[in-house]
PDB file of N, CA and C in Angstrom:
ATOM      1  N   UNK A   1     107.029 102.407  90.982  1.00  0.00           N
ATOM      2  CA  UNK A   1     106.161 101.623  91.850  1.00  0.00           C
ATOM      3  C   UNK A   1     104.980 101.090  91.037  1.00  0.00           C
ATOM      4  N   UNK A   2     104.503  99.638  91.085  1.00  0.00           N
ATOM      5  CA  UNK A   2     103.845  98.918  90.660  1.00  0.00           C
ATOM      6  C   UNK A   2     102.214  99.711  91.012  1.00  0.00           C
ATOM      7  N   UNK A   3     101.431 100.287  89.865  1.00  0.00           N
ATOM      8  CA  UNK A   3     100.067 100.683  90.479  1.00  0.00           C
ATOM      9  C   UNK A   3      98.783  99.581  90.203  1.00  0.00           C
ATOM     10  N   UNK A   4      98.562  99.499  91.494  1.00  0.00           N
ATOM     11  CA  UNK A   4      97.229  98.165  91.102  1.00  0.00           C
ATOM     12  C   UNK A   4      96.457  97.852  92.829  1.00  0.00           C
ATOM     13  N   UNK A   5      95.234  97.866  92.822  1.00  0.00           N
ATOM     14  CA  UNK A   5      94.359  98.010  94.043  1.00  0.00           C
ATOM     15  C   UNK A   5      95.078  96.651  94.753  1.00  0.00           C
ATOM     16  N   UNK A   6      95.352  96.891  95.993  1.00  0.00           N
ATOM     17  CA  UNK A   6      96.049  96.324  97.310  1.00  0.00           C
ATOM     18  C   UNK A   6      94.547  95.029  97.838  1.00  0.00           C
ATOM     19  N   UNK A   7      94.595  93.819  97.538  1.00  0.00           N
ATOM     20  CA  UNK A   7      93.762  92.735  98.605  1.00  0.00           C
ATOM     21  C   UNK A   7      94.326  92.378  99.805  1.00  0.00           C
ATOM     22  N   UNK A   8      93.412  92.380 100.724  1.00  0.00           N
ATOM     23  CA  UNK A   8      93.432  92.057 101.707  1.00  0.00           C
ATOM     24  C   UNK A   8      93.042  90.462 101.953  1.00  0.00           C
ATOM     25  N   UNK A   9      93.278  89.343 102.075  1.00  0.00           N
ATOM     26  CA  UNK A   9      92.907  88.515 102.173  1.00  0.00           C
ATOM     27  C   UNK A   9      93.424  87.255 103.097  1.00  0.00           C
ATOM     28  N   UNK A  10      92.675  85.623 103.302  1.00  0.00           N
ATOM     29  CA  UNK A  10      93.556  84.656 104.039  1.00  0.00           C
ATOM     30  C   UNK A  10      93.809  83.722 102.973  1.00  0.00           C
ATOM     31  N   UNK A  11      94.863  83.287 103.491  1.00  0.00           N
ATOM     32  CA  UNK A  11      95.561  82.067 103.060  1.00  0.00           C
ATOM     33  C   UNK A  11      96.745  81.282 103.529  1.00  0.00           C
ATOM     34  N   UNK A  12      96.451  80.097 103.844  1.00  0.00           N
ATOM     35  CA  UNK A  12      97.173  79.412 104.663  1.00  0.00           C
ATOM     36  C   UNK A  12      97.158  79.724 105.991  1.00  0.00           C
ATOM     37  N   UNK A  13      96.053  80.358 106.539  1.00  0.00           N
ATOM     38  CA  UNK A  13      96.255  80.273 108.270  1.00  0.00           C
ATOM     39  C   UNK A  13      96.460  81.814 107.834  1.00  0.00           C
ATOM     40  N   UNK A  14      97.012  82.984 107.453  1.00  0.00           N
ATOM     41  CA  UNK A  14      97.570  83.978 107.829  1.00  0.00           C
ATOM     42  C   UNK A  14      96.748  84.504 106.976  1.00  0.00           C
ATOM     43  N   UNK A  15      96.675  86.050 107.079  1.00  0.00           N
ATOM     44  CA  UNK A  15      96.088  87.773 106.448  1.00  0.00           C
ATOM     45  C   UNK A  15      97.069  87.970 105.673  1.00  0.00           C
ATOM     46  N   UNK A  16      97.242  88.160 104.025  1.00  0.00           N
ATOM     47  CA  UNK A  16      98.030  88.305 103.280  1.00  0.00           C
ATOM     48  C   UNK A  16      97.914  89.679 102.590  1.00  0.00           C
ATOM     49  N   UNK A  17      98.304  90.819 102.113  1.00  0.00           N
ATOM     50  CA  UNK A  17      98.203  91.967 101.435  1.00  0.00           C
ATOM     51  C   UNK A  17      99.112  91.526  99.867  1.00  0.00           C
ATOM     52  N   UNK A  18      98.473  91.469  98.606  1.00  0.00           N
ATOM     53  CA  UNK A  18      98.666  91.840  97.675  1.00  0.00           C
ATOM     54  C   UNK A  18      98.496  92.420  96.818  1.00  0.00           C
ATOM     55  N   UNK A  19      99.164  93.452  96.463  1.00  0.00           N
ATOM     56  CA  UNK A  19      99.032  94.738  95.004  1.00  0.00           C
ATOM     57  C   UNK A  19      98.386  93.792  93.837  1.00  0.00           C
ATOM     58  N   UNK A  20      97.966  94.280  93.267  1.00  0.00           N
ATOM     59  CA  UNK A  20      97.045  93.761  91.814  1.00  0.00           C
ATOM     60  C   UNK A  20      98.827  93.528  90.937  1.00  0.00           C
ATOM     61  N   UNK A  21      98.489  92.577  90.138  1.00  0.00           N
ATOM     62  CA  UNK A  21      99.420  92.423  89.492  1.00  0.00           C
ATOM     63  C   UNK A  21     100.980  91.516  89.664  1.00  0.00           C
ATOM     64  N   UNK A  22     100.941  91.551  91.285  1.00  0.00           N
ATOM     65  CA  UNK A  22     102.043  91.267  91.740  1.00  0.00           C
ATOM     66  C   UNK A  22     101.851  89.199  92.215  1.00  0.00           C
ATOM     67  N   UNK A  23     102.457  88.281  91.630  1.00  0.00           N
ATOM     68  CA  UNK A  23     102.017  86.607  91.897  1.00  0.00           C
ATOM     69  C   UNK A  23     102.044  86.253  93.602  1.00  0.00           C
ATOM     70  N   UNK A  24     102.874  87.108  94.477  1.00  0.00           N
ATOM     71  CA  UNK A  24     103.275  86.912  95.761  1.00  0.00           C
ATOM     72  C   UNK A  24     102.219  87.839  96.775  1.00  0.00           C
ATOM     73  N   UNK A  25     102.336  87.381  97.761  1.00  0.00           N
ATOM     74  CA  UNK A  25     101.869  88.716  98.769  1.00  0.00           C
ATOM     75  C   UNK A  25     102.983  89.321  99.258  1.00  0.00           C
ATOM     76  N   UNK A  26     102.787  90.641  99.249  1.00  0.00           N
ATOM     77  CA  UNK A  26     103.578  91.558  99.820  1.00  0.00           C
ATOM     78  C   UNK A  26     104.100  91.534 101.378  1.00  0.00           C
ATOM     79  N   UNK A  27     102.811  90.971 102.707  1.00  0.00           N
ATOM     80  CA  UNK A  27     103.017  91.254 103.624  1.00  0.00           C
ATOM     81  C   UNK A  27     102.131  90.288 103.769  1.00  0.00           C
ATOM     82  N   UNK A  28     102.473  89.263 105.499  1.00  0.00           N
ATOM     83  CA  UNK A  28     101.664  88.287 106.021  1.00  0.00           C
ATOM     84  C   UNK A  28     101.943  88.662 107.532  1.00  0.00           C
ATOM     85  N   UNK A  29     100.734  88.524 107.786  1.00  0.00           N
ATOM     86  CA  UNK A  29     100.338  88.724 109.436  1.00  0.00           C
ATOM     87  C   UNK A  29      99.081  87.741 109.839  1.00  0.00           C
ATOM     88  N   UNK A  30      99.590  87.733 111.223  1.00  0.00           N
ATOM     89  CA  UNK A  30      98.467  86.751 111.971  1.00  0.00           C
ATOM     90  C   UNK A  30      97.586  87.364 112.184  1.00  0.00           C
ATOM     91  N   UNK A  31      96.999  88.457 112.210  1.00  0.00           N
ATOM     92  CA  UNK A  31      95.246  88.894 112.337  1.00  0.00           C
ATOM     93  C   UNK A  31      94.938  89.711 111.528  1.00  0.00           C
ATOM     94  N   UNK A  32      93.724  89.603 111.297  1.00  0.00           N
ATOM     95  CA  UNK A  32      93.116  90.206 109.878  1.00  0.00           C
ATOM     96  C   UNK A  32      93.572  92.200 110.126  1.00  0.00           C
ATOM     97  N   UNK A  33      93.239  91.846 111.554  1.00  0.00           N
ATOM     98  CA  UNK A  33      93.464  93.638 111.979  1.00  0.00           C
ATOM     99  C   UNK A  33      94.699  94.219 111.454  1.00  0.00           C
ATOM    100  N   UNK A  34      95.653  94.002 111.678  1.00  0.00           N
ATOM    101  CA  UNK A  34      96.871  93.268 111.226  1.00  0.00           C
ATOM    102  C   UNK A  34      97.102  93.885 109.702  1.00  0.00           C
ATOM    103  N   UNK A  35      96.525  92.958 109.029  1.00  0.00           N
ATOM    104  CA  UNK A  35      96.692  92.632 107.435  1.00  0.00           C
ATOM    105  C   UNK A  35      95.757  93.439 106.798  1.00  0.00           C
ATOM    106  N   UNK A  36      94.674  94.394 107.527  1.00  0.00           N
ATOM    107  CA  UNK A  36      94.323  95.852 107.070  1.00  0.00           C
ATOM    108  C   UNK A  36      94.753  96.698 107.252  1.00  0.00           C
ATOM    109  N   UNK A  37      95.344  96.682 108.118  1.00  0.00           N
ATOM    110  CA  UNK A  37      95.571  98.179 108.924  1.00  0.00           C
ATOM    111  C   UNK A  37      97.137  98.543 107.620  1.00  0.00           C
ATOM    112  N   UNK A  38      97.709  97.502 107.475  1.00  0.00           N
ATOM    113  CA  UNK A  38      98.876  97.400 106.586  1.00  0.00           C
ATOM    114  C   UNK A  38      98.565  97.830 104.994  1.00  0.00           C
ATOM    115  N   UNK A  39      97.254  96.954 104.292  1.00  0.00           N
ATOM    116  CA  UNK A  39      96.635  97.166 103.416  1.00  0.00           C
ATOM    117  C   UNK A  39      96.507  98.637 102.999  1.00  0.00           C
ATOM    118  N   UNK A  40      95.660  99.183 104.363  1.00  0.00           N
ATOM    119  CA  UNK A  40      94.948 100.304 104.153  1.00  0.00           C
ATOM    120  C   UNK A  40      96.156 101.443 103.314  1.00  0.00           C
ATOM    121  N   UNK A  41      97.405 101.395 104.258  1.00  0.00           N
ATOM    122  CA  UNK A  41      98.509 102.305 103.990  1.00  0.00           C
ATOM    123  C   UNK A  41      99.434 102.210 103.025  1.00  0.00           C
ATOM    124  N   UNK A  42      99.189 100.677 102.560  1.00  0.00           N
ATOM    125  CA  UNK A  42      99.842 100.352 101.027  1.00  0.00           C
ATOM    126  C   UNK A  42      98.858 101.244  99.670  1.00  0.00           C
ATOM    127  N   UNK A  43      97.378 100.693 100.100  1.00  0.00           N
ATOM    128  CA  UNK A  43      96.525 101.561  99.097  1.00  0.00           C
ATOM    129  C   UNK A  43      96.523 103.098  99.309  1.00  0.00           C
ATOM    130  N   UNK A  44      96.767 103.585 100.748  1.00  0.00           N
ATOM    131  CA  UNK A  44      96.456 105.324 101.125  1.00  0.00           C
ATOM    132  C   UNK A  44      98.167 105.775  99.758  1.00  0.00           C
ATOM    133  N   UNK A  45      99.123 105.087 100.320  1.00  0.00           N
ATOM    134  CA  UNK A  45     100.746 105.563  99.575  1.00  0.00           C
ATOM    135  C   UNK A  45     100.822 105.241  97.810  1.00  0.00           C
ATOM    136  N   UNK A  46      99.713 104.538  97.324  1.00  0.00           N
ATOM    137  CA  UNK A  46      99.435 104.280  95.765  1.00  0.00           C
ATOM    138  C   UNK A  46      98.626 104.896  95.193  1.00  0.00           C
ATOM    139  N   UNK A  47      97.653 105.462  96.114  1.00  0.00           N
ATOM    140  CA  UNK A  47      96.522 106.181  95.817  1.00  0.00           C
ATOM    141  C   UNK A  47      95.407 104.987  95.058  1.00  0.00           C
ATOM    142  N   UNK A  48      95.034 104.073  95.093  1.00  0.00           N
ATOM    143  CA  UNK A  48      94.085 102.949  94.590  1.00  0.00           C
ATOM    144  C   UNK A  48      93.069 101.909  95.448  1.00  0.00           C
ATOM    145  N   UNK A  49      92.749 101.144  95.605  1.00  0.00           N
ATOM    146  CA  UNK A  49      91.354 100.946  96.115  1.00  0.00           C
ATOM    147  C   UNK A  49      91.749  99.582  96.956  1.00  0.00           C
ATOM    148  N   UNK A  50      91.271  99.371  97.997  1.00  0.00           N
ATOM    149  CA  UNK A  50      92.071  98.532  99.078  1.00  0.00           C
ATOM    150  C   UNK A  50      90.686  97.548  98.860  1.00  0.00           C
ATOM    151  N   UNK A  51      90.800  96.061  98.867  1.00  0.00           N
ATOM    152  CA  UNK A  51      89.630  95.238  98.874  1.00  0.00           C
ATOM    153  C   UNK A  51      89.941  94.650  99.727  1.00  0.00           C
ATOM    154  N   UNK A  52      89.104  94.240 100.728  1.00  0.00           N
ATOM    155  CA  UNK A  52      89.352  93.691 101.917  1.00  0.00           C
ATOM    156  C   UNK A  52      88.130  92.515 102.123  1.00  0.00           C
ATOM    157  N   UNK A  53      89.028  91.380 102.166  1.00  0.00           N
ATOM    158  CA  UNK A  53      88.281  89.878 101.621  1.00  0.00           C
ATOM    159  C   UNK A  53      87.918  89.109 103.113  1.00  0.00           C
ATOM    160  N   UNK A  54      86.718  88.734 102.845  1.00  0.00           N
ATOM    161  CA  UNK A  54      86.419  87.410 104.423  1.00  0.00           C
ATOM    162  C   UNK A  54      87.220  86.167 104.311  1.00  0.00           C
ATOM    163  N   UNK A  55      87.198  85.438 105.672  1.00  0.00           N
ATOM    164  CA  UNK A  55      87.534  84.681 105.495  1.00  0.00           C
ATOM    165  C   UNK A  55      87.344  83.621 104.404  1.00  0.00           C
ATOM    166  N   UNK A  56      86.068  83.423 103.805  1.00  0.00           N
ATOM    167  CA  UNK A  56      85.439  82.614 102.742  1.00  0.00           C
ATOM    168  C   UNK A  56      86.282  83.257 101.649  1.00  0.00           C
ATOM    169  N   UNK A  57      86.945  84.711 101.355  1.00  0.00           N
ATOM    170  CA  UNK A  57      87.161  84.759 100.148  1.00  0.00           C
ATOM    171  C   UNK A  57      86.203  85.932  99.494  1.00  0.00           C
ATOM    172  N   UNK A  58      85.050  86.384 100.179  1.00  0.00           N
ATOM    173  CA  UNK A  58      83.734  87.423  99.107  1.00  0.00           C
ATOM    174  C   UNK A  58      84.601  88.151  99.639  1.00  0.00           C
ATOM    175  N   UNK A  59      84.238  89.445  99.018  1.00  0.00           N
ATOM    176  CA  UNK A  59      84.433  90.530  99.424  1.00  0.00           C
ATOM    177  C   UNK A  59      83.144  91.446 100.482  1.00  0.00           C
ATOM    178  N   UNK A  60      84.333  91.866 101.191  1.00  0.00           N
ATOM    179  CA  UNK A  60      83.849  92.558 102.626  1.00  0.00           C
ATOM    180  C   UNK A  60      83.638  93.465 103.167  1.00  0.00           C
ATOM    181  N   UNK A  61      84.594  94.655 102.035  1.00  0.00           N
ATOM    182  CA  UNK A  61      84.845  95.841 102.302  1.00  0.00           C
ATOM    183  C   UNK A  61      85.908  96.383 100.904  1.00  0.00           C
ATOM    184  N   UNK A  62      85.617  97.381 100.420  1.00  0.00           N
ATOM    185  CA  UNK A  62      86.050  98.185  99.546  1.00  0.00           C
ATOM    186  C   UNK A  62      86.487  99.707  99.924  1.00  0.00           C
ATOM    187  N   UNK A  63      87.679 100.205 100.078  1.00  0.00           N
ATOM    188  CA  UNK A  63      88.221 101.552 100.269  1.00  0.00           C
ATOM    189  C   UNK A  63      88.602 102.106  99.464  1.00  0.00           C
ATOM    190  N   UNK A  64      87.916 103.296  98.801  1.00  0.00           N
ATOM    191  CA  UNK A  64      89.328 103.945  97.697  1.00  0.00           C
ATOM    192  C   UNK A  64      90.161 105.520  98.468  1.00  0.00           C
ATOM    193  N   UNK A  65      91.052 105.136  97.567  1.00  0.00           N
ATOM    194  CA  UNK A  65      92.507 106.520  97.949  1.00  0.00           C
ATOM    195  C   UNK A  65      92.598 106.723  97.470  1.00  0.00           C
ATOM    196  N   UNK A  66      93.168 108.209  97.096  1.00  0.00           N
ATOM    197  CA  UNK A  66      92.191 109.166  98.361  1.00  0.00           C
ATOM    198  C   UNK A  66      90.685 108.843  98.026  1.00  0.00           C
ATOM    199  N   UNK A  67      89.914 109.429  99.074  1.00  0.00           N
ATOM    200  CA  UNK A  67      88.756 109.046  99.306  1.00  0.00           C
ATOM    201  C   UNK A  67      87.656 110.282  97.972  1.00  0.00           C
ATOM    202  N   UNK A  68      88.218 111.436  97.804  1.00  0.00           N
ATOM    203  CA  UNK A  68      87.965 111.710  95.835  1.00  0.00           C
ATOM    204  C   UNK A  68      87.843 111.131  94.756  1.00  0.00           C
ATOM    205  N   UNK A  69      88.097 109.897  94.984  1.00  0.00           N
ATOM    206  CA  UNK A  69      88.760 109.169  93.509  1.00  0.00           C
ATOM    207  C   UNK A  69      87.812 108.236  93.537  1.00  0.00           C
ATOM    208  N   UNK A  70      87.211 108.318  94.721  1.00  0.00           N
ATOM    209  CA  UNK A  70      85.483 107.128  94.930  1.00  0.00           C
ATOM    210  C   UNK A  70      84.615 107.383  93.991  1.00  0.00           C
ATOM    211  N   UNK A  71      84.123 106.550  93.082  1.00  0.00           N
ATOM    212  CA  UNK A  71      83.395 106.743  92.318  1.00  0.00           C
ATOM    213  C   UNK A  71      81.644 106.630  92.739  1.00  0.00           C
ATOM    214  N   UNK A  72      81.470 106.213  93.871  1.00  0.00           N
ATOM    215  CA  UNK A  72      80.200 106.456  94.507  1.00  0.00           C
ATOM    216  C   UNK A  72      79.960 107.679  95.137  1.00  0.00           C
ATOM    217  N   UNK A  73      78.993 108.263  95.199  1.00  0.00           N
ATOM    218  CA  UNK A  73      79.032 109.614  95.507  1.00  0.00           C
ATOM    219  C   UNK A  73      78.121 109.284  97.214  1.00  0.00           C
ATOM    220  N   UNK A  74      78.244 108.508  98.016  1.00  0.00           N
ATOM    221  CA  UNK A  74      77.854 108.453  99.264  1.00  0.00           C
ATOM    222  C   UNK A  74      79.019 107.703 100.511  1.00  0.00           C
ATOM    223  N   UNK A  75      78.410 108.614 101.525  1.00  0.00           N
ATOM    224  CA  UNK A  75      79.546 108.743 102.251  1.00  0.00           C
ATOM    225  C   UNK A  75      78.959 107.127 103.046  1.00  0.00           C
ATOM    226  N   UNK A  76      80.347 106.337 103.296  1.00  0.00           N
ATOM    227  CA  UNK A  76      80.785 105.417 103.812  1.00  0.00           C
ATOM    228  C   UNK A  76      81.825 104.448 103.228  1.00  0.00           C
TER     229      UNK A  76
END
């Protein structure tokens, strides 16, 4: 299995999930809820860091897996 932090992001109208490394998205869904909730469990099953992008593209949200492997030492 390919290891590389999981984005969450849009493109073309849809919520896309892609592994680092990989040219395609893995998974497309119509709501962002959707296209995290999917994210989250691609990064929880790789153990690596889920980035979860706004619509614009910044980043919005950062998760790491397991939640040990966080290199910030404060909880959120």
């Amino acid at each position: 299995m390919v290891k590389g932090d999981v984005d969450t992001y849009q493109e073309d109208g849809q919520w896309k999930n892609r592994p680092e490394g990989n040219d395609r998205a893995s998974s497309t869904h119509d709501s962002k809820a959707d296209a995290q909730a999917q994210g989250r469990e691609m990064a929880a099953d790789r153990g690596v860091e889920h980035v979860i992008k706004k619509q614009d593209g910044t980043i919005g949200e950062k998760n790491t897996y397991p939640r040990s492997r966080d290199p910030r030492d404060i909880a959120g």
